[in-house]
N, C-alpha and C. Protein backbone atom coordinates (compact mmCIF):
# COMPACT_ATOMS: atom_id res chain seq x y z
N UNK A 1 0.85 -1.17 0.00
CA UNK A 1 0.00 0.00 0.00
C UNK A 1 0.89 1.24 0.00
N UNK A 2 0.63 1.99 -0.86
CA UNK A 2 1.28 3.31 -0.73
C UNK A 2 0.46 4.42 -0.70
N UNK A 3 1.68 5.64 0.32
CA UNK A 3 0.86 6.74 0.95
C UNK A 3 0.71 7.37 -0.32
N UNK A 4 -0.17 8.71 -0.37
CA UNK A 4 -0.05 9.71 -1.51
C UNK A 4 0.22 10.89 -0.23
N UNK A 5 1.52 11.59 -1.06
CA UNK A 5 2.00 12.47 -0.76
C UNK A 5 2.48 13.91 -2.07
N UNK A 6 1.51 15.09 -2.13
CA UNK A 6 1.92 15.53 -3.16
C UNK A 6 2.32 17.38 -2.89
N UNK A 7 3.19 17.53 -3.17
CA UNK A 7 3.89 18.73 -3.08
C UNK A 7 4.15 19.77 -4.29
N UNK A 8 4.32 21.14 -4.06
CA UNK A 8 4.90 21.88 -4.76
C UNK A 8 6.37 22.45 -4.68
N UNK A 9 7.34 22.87 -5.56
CA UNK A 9 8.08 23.34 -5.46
C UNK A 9 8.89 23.99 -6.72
N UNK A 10 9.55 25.18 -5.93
CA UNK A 10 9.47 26.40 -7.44
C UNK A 10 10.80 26.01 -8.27
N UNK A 11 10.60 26.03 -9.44
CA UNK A 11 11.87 25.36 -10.26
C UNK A 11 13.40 26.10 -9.88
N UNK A 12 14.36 25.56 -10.39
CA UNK A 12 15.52 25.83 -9.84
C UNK A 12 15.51 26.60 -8.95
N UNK A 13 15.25 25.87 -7.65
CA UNK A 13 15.67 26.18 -6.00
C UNK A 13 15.75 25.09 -5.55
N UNK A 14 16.51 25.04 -4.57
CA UNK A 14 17.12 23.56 -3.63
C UNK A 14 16.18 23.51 -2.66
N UNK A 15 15.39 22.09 -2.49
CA UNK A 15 14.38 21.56 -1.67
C UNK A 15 15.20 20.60 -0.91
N UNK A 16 14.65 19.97 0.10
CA UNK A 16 14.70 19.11 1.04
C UNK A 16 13.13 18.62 1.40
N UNK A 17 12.95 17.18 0.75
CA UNK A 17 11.52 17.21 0.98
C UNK A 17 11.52 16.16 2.15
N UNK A 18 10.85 16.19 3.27
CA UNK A 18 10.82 14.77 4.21
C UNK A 18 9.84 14.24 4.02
N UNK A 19 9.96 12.71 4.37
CA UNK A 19 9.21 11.87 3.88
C UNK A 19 9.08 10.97 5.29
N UNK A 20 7.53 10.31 5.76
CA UNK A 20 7.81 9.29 6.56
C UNK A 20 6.94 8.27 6.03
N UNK A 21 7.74 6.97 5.77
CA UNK A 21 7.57 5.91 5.60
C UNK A 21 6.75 4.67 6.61
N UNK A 22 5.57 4.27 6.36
CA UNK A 22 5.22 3.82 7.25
C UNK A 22 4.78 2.11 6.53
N UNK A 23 4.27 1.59 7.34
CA UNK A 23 4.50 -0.53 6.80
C UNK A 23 2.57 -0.17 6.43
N UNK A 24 1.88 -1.22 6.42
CA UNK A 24 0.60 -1.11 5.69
C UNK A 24 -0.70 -0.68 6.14
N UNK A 25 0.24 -0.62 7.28
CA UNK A 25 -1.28 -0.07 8.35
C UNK A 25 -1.34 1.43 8.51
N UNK A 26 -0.40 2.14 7.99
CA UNK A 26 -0.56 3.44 8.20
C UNK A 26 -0.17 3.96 8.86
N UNK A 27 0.42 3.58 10.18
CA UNK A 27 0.75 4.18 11.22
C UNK A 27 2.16 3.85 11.86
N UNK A 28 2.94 2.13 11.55
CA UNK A 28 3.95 1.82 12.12
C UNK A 28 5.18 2.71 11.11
N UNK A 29 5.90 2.99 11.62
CA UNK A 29 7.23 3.18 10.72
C UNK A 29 7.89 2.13 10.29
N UNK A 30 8.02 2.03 9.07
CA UNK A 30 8.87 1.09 8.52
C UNK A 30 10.78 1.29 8.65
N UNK A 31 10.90 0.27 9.30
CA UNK A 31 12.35 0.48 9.35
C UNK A 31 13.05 -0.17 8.41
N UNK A 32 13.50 1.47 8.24
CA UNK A 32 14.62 1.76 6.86
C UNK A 32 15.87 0.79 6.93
N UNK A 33 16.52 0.37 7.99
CA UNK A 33 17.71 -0.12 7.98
C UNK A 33 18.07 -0.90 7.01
N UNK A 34 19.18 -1.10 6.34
CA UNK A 34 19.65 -1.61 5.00
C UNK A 34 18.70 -1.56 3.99
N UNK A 35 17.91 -0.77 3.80
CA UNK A 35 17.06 -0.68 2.72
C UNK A 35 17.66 0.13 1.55
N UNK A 36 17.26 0.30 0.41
CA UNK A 36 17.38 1.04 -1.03
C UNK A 36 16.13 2.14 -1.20
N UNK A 37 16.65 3.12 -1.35
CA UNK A 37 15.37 4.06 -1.54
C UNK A 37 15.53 4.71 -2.76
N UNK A 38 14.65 4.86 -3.72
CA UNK A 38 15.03 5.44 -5.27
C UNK A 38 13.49 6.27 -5.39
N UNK A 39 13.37 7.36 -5.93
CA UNK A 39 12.74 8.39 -5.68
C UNK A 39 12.55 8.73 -7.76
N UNK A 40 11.67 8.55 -7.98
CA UNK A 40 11.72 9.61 -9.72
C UNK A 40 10.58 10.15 -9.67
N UNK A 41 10.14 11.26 -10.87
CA UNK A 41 9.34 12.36 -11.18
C UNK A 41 9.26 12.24 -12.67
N UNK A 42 8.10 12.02 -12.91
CA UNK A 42 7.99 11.88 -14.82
C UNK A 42 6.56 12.11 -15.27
N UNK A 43 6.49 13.34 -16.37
CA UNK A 43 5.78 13.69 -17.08
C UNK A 43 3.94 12.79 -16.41
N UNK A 44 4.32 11.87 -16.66
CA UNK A 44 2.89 10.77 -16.67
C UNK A 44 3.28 9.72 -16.19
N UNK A 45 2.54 8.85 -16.27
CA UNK A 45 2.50 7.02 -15.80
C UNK A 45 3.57 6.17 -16.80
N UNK A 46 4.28 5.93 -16.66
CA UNK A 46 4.75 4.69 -18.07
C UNK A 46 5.87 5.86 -18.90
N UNK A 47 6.22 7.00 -18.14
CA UNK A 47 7.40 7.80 -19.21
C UNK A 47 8.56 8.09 -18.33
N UNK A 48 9.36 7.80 -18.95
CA UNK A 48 10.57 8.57 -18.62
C UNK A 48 10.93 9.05 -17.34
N UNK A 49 11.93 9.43 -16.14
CA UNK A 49 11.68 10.31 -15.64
C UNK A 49 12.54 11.17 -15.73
N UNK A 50 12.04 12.65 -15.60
CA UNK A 50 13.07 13.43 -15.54
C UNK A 50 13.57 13.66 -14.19
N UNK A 51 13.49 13.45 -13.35
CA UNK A 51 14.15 14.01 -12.31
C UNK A 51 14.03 12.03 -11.52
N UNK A 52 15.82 11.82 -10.80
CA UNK A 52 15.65 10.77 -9.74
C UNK A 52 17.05 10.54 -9.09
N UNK A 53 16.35 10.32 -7.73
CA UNK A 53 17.26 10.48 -6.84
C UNK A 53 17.26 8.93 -5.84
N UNK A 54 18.76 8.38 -5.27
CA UNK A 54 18.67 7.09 -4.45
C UNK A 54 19.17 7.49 -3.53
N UNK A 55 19.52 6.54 -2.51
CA UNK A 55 19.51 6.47 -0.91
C UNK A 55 20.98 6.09 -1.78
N UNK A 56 21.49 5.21 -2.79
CA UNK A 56 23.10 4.74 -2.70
C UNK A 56 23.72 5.86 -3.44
N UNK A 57 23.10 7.01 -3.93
CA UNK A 57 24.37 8.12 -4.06
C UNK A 57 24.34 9.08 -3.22
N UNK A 58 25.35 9.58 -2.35
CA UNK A 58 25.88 10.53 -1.07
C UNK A 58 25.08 11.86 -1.81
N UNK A 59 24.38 12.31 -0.72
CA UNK A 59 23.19 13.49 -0.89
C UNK A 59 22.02 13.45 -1.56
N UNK A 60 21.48 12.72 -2.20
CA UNK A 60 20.42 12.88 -3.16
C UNK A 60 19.59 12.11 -1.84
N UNK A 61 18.89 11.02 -1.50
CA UNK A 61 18.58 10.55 0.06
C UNK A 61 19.23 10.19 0.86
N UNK A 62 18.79 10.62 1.92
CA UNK A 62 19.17 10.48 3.13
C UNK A 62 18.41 10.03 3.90
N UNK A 63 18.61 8.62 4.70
CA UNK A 63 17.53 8.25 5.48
C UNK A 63 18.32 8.92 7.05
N UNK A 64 17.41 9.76 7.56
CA UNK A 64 17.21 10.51 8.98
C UNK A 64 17.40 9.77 10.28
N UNK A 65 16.44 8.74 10.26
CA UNK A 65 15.70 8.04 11.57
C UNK A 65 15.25 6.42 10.87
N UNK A 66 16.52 6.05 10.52
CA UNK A 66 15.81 4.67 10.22
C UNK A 66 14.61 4.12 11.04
N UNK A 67 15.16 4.26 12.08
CA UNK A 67 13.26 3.00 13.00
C UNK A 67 12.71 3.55 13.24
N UNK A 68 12.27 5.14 12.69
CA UNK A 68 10.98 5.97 12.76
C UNK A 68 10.55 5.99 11.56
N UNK A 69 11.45 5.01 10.35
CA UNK A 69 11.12 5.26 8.59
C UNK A 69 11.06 6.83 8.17
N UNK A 70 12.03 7.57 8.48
CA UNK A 70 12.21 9.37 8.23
C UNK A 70 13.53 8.96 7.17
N UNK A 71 13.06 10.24 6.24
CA UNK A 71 14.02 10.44 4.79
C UNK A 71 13.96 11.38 4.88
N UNK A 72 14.38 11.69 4.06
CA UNK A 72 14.87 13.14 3.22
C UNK A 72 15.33 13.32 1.96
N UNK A 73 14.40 13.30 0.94
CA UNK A 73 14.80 13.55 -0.49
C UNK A 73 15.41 15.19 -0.91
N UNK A 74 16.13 15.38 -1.60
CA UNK A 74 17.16 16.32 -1.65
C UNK A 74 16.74 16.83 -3.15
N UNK A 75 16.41 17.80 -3.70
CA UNK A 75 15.75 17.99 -5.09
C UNK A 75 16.75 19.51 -5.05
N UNK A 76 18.08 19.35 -5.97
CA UNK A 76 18.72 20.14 -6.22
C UNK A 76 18.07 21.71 -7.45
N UNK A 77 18.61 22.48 -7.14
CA UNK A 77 18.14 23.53 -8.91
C UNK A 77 18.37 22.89 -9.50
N UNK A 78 19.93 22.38 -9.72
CA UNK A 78 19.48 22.26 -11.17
C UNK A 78 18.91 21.04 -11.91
N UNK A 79 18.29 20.13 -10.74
CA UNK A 79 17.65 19.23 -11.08
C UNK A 79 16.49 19.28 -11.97
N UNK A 80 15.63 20.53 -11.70
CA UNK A 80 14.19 21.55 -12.38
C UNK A 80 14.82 22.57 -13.19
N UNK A 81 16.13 22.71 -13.49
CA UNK A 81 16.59 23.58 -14.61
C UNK A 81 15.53 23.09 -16.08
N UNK A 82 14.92 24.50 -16.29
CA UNK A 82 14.19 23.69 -17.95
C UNK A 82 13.04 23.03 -17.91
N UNK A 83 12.49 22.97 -16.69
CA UNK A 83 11.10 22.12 -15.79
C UNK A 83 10.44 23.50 -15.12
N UNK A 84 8.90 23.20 -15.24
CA UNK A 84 8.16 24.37 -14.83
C UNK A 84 6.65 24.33 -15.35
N UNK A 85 5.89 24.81 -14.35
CA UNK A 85 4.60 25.21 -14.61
C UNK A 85 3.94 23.76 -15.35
N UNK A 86 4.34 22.64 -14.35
CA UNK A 86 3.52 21.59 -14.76
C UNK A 86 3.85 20.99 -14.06
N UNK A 87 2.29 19.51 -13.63
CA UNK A 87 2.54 18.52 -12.80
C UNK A 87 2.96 17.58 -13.28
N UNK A 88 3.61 16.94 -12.23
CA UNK A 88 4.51 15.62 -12.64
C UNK A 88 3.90 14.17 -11.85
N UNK A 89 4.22 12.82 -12.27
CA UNK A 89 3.97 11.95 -11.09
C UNK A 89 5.22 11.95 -10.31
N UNK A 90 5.24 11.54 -9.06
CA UNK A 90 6.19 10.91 -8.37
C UNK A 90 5.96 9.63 -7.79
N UNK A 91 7.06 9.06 -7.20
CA UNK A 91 6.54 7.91 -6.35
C UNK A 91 8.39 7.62 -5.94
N UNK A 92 8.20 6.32 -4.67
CA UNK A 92 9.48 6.08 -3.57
C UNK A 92 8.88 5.19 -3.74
N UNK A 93 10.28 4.35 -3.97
CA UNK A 93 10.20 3.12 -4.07
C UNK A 93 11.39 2.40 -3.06
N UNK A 94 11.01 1.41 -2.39
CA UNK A 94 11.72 0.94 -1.20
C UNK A 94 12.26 -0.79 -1.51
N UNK A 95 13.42 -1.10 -1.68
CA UNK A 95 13.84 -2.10 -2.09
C UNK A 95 14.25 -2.41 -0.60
N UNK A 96 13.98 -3.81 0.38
CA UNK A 96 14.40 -4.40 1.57
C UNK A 96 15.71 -4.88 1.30
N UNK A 97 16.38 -5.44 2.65
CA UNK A 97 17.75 -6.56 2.17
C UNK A 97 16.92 -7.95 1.59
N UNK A 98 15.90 -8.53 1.53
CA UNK A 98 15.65 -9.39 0.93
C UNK A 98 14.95 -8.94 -1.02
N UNK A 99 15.25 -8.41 -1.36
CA UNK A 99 14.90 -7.77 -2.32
C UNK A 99 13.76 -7.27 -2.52
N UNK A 100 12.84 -7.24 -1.95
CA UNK A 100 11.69 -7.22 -1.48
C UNK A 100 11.04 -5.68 -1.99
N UNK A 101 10.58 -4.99 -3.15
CA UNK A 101 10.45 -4.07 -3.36
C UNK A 101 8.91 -3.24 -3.50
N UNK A 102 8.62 -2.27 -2.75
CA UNK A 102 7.34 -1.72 -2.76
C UNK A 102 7.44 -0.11 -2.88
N UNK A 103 6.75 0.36 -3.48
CA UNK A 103 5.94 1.53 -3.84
C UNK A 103 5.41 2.26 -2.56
N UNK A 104 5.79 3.05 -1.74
CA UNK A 104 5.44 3.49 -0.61
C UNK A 104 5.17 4.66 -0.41
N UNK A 105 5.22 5.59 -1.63
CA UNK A 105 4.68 7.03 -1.43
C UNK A 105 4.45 7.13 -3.21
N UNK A 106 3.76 8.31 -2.92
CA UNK A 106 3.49 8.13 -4.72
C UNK A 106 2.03 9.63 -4.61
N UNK A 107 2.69 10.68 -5.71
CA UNK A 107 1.51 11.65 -5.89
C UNK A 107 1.93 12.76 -7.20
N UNK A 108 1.48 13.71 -6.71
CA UNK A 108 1.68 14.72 -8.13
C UNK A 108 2.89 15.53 -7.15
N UNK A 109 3.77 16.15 -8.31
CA UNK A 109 4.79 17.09 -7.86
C UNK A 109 4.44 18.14 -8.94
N UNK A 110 3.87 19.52 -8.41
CA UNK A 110 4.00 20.67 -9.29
C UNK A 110 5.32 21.65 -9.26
N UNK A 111 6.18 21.59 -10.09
CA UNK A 111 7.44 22.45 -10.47
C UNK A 111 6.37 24.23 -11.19
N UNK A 112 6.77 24.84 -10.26
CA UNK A 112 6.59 26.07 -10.53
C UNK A 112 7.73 26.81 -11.02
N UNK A 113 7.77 27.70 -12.60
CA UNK A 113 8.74 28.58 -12.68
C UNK A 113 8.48 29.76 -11.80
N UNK A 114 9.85 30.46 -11.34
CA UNK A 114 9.57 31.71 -10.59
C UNK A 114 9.92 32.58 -11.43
């Protein structure tokens, strides 16, 4: 089951978006420990994405509070350089140490030009 979580943010400016991850009931935190977290943003369902960020490259996520399931996705300028004035999908996707992979947040991201 995944949460919907959907945000705005104005094109080339540096965000920090937090995120809490929780198991199917809604309420436990899923603990992050040795997990994979990969994060993308694309036009529609089934395209491309332009914008994506993982937990295995240094700054793009950051998990916070593993056994409270707290992140922190990192959405650089110039990641939205050339992006603007339209919604996007997103979604977090959570790979376990058993490979075990689920869809755990997922909504619209509006990139505003300023």
């Amino acid at each position: 089951m995944s949460k919907r979580q959907d945000f705005t943010i104005d094109a080339e400016c540096d965000y920090a978006v937090p995120v809490v991850i929780t198991d199917n009931d809604d309420v436990t935190p899923l603990n992050l420990a040795g997990c994979t977290l990969d994060w993308s943003a694309a036009v529609a369902l089934g395209h491309a994405a332009v914008i994506t960020k993982s937990s295995t490259v240094p700054g793009e996520i950051t998990v916070t509070a593993a056994a409270d399931g707290e992140a922190t996705i990192v959405v650089a300028a110039d990641d939205t350089e050339g992006l603007g004035d339209r919604v996007y999908v997103h979604k977090l996707v959570v790979t376990d140490t058993t490979t075990l992979v689920a869809r755990v947040i997922r909504g619209f991201l509006m990139i505003v030009k300023t």
